[in-house]
Protein backbone atom coordinates (compact mmCIF):
# COMPACT_ATOMS: atom_id res chain seq x y z
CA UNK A 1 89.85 108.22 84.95
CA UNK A 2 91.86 106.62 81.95
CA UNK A 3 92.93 110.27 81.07
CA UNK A 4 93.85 110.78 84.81
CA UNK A 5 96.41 107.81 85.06
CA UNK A 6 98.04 108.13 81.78
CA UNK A 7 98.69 111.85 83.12
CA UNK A 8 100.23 110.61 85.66
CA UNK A 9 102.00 107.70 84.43
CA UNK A 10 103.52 110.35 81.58
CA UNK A 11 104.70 112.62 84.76
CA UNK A 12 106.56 110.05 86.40
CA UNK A 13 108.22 108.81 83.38
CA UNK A 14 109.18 112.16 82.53
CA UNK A 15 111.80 112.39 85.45
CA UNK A 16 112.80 109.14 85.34
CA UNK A 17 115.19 107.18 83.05
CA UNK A 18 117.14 103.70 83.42
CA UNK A 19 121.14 103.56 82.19
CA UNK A 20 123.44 100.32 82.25
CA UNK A 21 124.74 101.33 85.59
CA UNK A 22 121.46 102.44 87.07
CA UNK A 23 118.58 100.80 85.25
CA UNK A 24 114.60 101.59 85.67
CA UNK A 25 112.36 99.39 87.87
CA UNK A 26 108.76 99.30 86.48
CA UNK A 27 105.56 97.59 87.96
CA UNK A 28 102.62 96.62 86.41
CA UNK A 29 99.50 95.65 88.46
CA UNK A 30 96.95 94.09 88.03
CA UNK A 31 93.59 92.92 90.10
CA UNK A 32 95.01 89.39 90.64
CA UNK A 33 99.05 89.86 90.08
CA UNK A 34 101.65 91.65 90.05
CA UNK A 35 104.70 91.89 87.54
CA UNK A 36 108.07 93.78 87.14
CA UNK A 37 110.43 94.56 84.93
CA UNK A 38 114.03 95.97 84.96
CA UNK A 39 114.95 98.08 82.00
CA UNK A 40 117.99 99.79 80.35
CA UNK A 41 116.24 102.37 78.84
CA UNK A 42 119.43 103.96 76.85
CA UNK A 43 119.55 100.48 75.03
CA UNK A 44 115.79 100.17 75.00
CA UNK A 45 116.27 96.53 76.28
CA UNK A 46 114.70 94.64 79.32
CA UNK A 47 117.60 93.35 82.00
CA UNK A 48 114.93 90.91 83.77
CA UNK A 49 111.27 90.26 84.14
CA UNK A 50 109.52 88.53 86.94
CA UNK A 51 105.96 87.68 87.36
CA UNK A 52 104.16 86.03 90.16
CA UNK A 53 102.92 83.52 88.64
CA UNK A 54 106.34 82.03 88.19
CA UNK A 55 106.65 81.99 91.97
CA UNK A 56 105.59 79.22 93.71
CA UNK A 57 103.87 80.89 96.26
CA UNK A 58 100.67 79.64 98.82
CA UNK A 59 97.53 81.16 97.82
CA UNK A 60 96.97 81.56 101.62
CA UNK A 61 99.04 84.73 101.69
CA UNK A 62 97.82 88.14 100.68
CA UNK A 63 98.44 89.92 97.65
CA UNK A 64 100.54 92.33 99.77
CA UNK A 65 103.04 89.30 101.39
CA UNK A 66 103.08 87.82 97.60
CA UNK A 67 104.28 91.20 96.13
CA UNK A 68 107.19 91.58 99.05
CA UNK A 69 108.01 87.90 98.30
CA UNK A 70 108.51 89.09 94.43
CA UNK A 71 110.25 92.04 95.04
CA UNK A 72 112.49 89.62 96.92
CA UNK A 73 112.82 87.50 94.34
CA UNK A 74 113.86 90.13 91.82
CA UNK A 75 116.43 91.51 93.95
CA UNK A 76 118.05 88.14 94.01
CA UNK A 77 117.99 87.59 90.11
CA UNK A 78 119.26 91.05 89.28
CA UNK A 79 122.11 90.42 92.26
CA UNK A 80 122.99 87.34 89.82
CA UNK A 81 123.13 89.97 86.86
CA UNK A 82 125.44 92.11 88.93
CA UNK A 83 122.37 95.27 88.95
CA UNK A 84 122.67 96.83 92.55
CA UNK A 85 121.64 100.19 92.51
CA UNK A 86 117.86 100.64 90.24
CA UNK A 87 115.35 103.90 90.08
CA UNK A 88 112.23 102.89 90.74
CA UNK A 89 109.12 103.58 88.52
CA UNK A 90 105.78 103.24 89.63
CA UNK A 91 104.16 104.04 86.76
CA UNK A 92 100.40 105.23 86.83
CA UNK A 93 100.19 103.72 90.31
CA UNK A 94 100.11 105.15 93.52
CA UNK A 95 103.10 104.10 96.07
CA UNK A 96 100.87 102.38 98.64
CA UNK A 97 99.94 98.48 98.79
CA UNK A 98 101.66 96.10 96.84
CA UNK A 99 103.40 98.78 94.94
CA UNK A 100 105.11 99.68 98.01
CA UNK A 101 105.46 96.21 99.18
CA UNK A 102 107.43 95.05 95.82
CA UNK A 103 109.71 98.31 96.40
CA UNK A 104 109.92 96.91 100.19
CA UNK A 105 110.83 93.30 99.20
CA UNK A 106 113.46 94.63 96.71
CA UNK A 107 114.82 97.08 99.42
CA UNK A 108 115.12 93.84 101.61
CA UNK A 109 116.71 91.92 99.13
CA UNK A 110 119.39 94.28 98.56
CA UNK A 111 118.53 96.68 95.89
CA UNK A 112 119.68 100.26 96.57
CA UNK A 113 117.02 103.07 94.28
């Protein structure tokens, strides 16, 4: 399985690359939360990271309204840093769930990929 995912994590990344004008959106999941990142990858540099644990968020909702809220979130931060238009990375994850909820929230709040 561990060979499986870094297969396709390597795949993905292999068509994918973030500039200044149109930097990378990665995910990383875990079982309990969910983090992203937005990276220049020309400069090697992160743009903005957000975690849901730095929400304050009810532990009523599910993992799947938590990870919209986030990609929510990030859109509005990366508005701030004047990003608009991102590619999206999903890394060795596939786009269903809270993957595709964070991409959904972002969407929402304004993010073109």
């Amino acid at each position: 399985m561990r060979n499986s995912r870094e297969q396709r994590q390597r795949r993905v990344r292999a068509k994918i690359s973030g500039t200044k004008e149109c930097p990378r959106l990665s995910v990383c999941r875990s079982n309990r939360y969910i983090s992203a990142q937005i990276i220049d990858d020309q400069k090697r540099k992160t743009l903005l990271g957000v975690h849901e644990k730095t929400l304050s968020l009810s532990k009523k909702l599910t993992k799947k309204e938590r990870a919209f809220a986030l990609g929510e979130y990030l859109a509005k931060k990366a508005k701030k840093q004047r990003i608009k238009k991102i590619v999206f990375d999903r890394g060795c994850y596939h786009y269903h769930g809270r993957v595709k909820a964070l991409a959904d929230g972002a969407r929402k709040g304004g993010l073109k990929f």
